[in-house]
N, C-alpha and C. Protein backbone atom coordinates (compact mmCIF):
# COMPACT_ATOMS: atom_id res chain seq x y z
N UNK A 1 23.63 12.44 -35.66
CA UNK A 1 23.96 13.51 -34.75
C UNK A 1 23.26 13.32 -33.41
N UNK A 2 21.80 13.18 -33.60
CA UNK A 2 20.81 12.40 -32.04
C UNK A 2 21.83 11.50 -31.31
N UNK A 3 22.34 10.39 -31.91
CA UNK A 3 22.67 9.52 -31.32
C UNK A 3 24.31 9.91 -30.40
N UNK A 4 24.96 10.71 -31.38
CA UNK A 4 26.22 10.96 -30.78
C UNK A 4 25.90 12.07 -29.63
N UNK A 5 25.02 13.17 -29.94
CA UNK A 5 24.96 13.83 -28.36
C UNK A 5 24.29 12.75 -27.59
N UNK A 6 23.42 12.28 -27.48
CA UNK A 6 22.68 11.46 -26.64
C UNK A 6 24.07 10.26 -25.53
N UNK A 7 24.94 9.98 -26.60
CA UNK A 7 26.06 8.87 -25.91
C UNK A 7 27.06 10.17 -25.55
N UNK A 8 27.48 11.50 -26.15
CA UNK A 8 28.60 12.19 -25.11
C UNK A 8 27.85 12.67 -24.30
N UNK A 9 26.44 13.41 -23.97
CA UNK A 9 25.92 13.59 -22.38
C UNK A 9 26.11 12.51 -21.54
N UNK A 10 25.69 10.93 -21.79
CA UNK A 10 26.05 9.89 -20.77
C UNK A 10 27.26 9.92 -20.52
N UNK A 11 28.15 10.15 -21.47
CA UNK A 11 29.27 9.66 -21.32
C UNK A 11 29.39 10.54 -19.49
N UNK A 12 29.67 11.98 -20.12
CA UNK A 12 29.97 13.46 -19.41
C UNK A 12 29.06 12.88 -18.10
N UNK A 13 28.08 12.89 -17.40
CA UNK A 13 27.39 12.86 -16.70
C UNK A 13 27.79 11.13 -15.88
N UNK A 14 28.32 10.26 -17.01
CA UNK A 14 28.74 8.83 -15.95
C UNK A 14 29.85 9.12 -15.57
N UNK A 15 30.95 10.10 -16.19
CA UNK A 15 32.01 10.10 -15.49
C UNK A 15 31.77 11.03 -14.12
N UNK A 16 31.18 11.79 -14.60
CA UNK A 16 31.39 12.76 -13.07
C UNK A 16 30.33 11.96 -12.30
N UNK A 17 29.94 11.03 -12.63
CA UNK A 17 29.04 10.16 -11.46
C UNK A 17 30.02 9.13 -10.45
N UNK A 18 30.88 8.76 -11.47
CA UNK A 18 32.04 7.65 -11.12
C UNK A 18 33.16 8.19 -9.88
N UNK A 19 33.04 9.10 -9.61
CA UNK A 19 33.72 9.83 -8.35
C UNK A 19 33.22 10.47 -7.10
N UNK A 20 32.37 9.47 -7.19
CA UNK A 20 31.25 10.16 -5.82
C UNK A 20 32.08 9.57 -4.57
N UNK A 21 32.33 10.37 -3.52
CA UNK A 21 32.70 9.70 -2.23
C UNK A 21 31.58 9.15 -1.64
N UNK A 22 30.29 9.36 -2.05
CA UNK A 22 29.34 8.57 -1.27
C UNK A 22 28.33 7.89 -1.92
N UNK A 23 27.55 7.11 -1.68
CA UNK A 23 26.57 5.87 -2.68
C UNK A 23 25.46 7.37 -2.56
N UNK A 24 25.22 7.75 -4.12
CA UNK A 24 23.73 8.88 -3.94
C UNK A 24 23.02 8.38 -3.72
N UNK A 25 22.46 7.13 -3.65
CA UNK A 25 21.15 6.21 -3.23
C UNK A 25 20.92 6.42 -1.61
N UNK A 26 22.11 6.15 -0.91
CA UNK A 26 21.77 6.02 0.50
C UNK A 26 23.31 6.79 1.35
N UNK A 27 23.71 7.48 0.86
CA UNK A 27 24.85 8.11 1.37
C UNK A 27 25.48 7.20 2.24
N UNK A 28 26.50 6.86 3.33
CA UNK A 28 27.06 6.04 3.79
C UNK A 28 26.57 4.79 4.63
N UNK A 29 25.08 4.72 4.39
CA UNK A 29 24.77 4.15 5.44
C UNK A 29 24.68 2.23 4.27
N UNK A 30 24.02 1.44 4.78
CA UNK A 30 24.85 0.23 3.81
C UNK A 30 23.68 -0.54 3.77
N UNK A 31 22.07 -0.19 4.00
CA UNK A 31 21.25 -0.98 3.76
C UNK A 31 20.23 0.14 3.90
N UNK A 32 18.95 0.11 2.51
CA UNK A 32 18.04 0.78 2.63
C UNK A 32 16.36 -0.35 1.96
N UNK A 33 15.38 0.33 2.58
CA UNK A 33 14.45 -0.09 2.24
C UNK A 33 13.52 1.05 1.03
N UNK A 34 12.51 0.74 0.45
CA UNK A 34 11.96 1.76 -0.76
C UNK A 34 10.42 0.90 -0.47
N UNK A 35 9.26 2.02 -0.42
CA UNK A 35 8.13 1.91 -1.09
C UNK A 35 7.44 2.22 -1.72
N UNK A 36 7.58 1.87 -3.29
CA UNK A 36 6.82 2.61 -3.99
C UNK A 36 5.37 2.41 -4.13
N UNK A 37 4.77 2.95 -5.37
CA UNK A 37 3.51 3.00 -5.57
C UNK A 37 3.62 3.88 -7.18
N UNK A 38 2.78 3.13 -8.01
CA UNK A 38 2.95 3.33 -9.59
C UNK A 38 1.71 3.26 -10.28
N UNK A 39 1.43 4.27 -11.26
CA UNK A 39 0.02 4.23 -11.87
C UNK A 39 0.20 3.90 -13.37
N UNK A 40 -0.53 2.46 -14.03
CA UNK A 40 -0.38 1.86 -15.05
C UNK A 40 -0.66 3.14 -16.35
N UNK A 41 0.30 2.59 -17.14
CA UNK A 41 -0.52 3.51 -18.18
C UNK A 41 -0.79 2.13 -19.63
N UNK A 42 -1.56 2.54 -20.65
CA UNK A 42 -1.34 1.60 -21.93
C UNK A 42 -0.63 1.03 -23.10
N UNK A 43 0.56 1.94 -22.29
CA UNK A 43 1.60 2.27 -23.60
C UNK A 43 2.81 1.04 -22.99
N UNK A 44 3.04 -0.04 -23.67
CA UNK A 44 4.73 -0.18 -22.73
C UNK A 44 5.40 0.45 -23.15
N UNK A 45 5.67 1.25 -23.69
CA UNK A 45 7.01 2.30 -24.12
C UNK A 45 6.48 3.82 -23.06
N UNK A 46 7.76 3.78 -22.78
CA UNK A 46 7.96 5.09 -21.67
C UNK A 46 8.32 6.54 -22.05
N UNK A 47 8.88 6.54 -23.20
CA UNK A 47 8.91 8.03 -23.94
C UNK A 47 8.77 7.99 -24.99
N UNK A 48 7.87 8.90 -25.64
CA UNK A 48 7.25 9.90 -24.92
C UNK A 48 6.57 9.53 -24.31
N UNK A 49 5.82 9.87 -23.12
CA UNK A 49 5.12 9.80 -21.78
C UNK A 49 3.90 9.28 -22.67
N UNK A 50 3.21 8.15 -22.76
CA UNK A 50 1.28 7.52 -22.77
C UNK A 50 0.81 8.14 -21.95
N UNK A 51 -0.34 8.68 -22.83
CA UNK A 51 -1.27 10.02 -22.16
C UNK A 51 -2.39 8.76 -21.98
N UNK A 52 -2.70 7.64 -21.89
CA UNK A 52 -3.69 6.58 -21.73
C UNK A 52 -3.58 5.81 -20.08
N UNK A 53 -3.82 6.89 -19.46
CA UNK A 53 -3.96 6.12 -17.55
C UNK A 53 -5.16 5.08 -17.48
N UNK A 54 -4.45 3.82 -17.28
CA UNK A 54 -5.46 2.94 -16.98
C UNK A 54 -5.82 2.38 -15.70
N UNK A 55 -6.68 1.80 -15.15
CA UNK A 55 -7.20 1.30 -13.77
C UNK A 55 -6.10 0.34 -13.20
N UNK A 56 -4.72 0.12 -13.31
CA UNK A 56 -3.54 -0.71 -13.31
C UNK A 56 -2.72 -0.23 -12.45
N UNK A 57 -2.09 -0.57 -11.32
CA UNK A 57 -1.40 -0.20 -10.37
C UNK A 57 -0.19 -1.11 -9.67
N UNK A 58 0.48 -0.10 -9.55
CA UNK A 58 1.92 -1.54 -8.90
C UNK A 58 2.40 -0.58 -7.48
N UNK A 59 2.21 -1.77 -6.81
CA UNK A 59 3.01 -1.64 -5.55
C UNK A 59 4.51 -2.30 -4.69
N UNK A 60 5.04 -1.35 -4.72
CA UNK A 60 6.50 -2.57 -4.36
C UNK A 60 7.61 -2.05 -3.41
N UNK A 61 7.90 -3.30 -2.68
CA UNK A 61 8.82 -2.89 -1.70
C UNK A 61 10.35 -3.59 -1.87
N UNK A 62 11.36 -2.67 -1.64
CA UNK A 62 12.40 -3.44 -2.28
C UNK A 62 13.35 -2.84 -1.27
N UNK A 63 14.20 -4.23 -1.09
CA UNK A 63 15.60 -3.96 0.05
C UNK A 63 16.84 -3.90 -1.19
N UNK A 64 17.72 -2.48 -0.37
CA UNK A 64 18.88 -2.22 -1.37
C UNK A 64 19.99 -2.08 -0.49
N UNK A 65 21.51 -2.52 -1.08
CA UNK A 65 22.58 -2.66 -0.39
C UNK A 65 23.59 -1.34 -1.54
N UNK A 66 24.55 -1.22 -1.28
CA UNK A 66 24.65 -0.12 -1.96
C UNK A 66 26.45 -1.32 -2.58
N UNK A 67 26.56 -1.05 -3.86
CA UNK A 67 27.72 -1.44 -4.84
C UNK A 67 28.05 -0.56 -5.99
N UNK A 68 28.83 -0.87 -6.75
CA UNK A 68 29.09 0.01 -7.89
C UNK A 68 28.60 -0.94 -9.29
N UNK A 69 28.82 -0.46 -10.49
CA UNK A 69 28.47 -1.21 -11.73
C UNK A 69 29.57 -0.29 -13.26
N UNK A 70 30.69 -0.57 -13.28
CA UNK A 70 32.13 -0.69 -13.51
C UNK A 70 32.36 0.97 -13.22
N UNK A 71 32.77 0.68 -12.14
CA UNK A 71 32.93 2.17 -11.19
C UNK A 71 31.87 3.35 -11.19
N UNK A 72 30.52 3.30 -11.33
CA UNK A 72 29.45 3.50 -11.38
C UNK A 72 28.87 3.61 -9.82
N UNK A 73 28.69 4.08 -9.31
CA UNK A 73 27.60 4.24 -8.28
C UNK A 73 26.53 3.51 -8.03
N UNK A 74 25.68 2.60 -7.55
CA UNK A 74 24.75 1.74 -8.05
C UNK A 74 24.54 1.10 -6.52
N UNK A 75 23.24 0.65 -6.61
CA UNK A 75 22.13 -0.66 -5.74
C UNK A 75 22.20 -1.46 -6.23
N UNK A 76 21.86 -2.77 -5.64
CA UNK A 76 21.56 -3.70 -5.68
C UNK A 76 20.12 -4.33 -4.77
N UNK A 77 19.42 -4.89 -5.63
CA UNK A 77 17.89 -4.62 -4.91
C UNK A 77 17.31 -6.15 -5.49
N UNK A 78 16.57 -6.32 -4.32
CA UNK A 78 15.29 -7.17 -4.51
C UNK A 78 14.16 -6.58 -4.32
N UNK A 79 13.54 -7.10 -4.59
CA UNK A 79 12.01 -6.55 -5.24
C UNK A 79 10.93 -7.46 -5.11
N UNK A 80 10.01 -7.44 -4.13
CA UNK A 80 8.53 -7.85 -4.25
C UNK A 80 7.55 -6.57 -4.46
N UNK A 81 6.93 -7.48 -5.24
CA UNK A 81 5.90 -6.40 -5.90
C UNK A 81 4.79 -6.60 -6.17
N UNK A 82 3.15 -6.29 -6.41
CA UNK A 82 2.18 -6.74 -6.79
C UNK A 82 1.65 -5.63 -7.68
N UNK A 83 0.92 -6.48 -8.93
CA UNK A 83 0.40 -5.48 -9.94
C UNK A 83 -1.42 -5.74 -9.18
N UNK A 84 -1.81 -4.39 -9.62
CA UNK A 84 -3.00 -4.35 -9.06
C UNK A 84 -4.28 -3.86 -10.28
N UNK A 85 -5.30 -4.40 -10.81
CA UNK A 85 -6.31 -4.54 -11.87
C UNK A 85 -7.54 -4.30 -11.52
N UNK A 86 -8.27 -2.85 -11.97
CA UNK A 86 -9.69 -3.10 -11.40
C UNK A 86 -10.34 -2.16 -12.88
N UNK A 87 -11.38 -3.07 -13.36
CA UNK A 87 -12.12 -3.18 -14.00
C UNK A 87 -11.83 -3.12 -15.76
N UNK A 88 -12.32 -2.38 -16.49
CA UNK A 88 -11.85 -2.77 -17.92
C UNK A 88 -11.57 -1.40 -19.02
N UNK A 89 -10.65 -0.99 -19.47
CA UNK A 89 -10.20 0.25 -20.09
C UNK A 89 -9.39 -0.06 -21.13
N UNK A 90 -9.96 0.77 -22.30
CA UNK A 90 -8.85 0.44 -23.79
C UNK A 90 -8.93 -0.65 -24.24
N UNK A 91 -9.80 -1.54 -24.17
CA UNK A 91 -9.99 -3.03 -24.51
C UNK A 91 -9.67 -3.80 -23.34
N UNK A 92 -8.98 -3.88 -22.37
CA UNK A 92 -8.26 -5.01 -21.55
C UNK A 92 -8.90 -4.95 -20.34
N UNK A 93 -9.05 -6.27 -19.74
CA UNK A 93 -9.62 -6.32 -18.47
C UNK A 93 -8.86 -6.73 -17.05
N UNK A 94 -8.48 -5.46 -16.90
CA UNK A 94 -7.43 -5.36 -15.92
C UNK A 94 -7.63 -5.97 -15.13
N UNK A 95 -8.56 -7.33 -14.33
CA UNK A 95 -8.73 -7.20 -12.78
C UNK A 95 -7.94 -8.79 -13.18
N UNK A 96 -7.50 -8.99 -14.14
CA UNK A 96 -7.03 -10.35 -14.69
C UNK A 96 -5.41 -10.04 -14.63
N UNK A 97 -4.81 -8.97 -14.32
CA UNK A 97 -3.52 -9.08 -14.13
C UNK A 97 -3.57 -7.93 -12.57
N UNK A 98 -4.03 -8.64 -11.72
CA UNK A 98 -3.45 -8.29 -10.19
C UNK A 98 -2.75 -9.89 -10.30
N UNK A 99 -1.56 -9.64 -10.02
CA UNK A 99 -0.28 -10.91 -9.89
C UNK A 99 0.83 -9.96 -9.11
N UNK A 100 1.33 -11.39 -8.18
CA UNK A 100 2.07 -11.07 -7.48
C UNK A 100 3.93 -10.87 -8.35
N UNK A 101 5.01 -10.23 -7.85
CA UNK A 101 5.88 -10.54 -8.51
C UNK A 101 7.57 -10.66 -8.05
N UNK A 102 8.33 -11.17 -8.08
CA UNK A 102 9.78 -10.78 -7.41
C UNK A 102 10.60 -10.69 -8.37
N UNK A 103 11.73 -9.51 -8.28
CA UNK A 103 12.55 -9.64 -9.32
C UNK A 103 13.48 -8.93 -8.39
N UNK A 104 15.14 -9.41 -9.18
CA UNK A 104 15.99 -8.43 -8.72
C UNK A 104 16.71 -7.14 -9.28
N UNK A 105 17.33 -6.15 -8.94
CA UNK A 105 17.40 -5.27 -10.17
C UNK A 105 18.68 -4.91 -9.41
N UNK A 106 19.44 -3.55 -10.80
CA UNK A 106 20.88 -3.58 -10.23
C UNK A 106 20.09 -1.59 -10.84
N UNK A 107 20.61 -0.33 -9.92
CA UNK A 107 20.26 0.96 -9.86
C UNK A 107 21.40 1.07 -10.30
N UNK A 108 21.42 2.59 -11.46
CA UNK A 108 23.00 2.89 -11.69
C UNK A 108 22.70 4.74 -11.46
N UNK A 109 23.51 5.12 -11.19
CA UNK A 109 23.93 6.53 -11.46
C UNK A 109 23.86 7.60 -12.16
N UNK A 110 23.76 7.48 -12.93
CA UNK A 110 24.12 8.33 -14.23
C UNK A 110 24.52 9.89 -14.06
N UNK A 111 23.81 10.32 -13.07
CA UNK A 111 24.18 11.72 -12.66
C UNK A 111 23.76 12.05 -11.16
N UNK A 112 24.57 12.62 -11.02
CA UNK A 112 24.24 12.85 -9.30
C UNK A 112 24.60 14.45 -8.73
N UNK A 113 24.06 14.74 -7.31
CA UNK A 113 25.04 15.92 -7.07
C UNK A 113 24.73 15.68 -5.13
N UNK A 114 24.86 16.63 -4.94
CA UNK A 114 25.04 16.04 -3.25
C UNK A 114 23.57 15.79 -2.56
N UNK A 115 22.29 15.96 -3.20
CA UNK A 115 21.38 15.20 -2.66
C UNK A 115 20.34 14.97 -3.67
N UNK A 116 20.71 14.83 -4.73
CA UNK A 116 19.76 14.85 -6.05
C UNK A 116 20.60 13.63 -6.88
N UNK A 117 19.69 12.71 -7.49
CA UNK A 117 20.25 11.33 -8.64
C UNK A 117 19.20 11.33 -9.52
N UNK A 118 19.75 10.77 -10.46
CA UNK A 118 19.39 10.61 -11.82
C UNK A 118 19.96 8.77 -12.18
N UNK A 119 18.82 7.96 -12.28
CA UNK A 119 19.34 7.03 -12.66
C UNK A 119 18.66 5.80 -13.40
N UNK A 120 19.31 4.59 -14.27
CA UNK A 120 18.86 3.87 -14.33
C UNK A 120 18.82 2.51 -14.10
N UNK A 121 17.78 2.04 -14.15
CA UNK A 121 17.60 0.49 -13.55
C UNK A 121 17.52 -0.88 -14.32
N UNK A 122 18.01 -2.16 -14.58
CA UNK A 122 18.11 -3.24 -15.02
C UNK A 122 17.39 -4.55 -14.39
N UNK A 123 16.49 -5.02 -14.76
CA UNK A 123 16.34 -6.25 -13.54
C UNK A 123 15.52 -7.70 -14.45
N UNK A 124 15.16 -8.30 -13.52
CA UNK A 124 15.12 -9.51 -14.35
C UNK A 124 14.01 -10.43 -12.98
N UNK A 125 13.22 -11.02 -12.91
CA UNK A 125 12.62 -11.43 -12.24
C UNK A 125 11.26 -12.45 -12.80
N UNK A 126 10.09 -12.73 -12.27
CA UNK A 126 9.41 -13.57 -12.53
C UNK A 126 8.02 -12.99 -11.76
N UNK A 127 6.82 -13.45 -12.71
CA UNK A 127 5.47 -13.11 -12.16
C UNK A 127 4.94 -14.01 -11.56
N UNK A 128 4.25 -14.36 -10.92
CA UNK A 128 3.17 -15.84 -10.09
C UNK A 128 2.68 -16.24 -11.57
N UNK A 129 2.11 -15.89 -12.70
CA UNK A 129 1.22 -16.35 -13.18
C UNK A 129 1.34 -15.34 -14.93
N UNK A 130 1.28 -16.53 -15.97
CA UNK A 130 1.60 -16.07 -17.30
C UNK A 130 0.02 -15.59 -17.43
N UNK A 131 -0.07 -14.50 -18.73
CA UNK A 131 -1.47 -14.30 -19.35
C UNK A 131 -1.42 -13.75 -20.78
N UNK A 132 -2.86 -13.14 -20.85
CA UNK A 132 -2.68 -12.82 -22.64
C UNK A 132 -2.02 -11.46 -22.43
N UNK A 133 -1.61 -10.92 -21.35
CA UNK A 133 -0.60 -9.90 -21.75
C UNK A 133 0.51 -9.80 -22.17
N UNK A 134 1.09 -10.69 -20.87
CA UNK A 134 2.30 -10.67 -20.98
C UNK A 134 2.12 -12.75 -20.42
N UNK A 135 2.87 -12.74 -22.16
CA UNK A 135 2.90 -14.39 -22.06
C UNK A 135 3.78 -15.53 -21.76
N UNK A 136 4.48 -14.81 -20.89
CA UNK A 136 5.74 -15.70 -19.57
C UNK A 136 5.75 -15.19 -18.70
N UNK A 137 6.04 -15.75 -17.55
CA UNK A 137 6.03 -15.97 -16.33
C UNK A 137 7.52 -14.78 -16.26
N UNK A 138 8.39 -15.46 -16.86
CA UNK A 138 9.89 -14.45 -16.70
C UNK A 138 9.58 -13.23 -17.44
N UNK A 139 9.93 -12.28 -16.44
CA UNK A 139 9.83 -10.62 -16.72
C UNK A 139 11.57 -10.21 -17.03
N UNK A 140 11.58 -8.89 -17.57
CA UNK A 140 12.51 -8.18 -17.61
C UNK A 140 12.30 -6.77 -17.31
N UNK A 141 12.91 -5.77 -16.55
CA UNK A 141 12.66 -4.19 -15.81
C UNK A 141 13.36 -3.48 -16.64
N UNK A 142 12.72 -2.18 -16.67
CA UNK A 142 13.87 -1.12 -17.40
C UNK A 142 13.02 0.08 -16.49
N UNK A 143 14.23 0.75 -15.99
CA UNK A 143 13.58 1.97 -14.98
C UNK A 143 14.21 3.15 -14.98
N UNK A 144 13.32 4.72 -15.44
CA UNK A 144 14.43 5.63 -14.78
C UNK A 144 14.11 6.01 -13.78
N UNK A 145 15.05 6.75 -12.68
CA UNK A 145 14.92 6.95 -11.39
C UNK A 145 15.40 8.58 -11.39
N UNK A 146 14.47 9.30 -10.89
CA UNK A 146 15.09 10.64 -10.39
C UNK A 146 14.88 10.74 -8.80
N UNK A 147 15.68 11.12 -8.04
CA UNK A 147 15.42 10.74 -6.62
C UNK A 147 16.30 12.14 -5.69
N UNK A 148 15.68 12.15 -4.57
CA UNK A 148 16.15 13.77 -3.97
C UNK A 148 16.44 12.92 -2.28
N UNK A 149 17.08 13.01 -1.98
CA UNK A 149 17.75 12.58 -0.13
C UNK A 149 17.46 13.86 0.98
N UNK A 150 16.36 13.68 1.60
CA UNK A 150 15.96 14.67 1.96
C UNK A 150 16.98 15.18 2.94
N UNK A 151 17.64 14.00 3.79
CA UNK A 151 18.80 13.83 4.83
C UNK A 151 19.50 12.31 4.81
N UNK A 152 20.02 11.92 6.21
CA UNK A 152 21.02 11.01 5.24
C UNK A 152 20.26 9.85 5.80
N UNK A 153 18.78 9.80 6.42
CA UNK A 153 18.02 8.60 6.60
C UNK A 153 16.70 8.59 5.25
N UNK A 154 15.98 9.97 5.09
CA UNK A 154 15.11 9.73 4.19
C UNK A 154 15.38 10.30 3.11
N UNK A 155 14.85 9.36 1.51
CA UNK A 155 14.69 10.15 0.53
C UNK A 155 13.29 9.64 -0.35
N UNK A 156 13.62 10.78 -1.53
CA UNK A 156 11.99 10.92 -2.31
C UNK A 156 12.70 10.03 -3.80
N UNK A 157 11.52 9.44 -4.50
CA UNK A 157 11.89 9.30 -5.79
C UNK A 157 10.66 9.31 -6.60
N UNK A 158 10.69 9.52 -7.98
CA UNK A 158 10.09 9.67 -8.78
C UNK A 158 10.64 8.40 -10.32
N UNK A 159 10.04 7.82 -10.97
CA UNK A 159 10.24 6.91 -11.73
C UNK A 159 9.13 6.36 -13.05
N UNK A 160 9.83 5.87 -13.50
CA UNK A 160 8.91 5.48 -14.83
C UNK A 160 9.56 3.91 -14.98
N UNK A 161 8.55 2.88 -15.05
CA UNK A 161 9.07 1.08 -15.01
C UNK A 161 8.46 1.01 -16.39
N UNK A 162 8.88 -0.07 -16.48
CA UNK A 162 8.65 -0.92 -17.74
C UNK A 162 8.84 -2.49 -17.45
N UNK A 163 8.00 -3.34 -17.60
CA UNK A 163 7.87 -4.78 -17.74
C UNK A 163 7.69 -5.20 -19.07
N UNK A 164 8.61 -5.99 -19.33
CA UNK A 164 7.97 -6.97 -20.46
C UNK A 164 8.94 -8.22 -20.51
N UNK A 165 8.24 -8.81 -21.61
CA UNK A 165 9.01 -10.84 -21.37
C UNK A 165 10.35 -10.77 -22.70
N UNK A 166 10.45 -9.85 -23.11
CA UNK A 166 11.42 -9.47 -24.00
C UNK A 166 11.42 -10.26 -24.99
N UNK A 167 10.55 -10.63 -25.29
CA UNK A 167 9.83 -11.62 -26.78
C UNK A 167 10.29 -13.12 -26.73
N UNK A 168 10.14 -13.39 -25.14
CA UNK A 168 10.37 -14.69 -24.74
C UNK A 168 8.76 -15.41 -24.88
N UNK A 169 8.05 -14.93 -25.27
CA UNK A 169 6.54 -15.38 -25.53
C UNK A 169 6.09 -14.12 -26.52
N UNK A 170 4.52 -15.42 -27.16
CA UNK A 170 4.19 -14.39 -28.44
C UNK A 170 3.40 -13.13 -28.15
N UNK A 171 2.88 -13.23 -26.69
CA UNK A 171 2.22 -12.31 -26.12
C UNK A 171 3.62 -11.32 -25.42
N UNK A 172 3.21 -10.06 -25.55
CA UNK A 172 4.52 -8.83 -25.07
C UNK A 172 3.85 -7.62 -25.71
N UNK A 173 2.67 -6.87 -24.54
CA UNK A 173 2.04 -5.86 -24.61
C UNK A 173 2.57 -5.30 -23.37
N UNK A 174 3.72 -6.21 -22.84
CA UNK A 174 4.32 -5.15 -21.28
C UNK A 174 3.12 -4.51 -21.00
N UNK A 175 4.01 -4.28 -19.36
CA UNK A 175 3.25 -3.32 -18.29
C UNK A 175 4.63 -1.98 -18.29
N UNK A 176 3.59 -1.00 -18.18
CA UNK A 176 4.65 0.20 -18.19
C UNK A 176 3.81 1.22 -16.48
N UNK A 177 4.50 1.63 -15.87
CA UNK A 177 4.34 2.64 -14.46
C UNK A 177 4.70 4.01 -14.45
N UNK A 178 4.03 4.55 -14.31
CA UNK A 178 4.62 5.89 -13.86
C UNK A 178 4.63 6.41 -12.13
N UNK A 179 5.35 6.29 -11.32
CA UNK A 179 5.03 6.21 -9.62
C UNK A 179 5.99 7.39 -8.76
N UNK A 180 6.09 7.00 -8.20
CA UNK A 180 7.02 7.56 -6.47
C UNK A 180 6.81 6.86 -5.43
N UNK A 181 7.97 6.83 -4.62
CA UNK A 181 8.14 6.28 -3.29
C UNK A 181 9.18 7.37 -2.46
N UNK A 182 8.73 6.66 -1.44
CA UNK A 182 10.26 7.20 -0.51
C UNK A 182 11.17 5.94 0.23
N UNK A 183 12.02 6.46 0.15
CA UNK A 183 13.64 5.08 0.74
C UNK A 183 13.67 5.47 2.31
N UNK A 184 13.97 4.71 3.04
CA UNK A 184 14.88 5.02 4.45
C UNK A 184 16.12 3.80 4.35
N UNK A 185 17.10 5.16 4.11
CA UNK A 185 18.41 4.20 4.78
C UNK A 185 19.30 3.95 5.89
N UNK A 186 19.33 2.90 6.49
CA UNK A 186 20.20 2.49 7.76
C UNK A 186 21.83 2.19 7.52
């Protein structure tokens, strides 16, 4: 029964997303920039929320063009990013994963209304440098996005990331974020 409401709310909420006259990410304009800022926690799993905040931080700036994803509403984004590590919490010694990172990701829709989104994110990218965390270099993203357009140049977002190598190595203790940024779109 979980599973079937859980797939007819998406359903209900992607269709009425699929008829937007305008991209909710950046309303008509056709190129935006985002900077976030994200506070590590210990958990890689994102719900329920890890009550374990660790000294772990990500910063990232990402250029987005606005497309759909099968009549979906959606970005398209690159992504530089740096994870940031200072000192040692919960066993791990964070100052060993400040690494730089690029990945690209594709934003979807899921629900929208005329200056408020709800969405999620897919991406796939690569770190500078493998470790005992996370034990490949190739990453994979999973993101939700709640985001508010304050007007039709700035908006706010709020988000929860997830990194991990998707058991492409034996090490996969992912990095998980909890952050906000704001977008300006041109």
């Amino acid at each position: 029964m979980k599973k079937f409401a859980i797939s007819l709310f998406t359903i209900l909420f992607a269709t009425s997303a699929a008829f937007a006259d305008t991209n909710p990410f950046m309303g008509n304009n056709k190129n935006q920039i985002a900077l976030n800022i994200g506070q590590g926690v210990n958990s890689g799993f994102l719900i329920p929320p890890p009550t374990q905040l660790v000294p772990f931080y990500f910063l990232h700036v990402q250029y987005s063009q606005p497309t759909t994803f099968f009549k979906l509403p959606a970005r398209q984004s690159i992504n530089i990013g740096q994870t940031l590590g200072f000192g040692s919490k919960y066993g791990w010694d964070w100052d060993k994963y400040t690494i730089p990172m690029i990945f690209l990701s594709e934003d979807i829709a899921l629900a929208h209304g005329d200056n408020w989104y709800f969405a999620t994110s897919i991406g796939m990218g690569l770190q500078a440098q493998q470790n005992e965390r996370l034990g490949a270099k190739l990453l994979f993203q999973f993101k939700l996005i709640g985001g508010y357009r304050i007007n039709d140049k700035w908006g706010l977002e709020i988000f929860m990331q997830h990194f991990s190598n998707a058991n492409t190595a034996t090490e996969n203790y992912s990095y998980a974020f909890y952050g906000a940024g704001f977008t300006y779109s041109f």
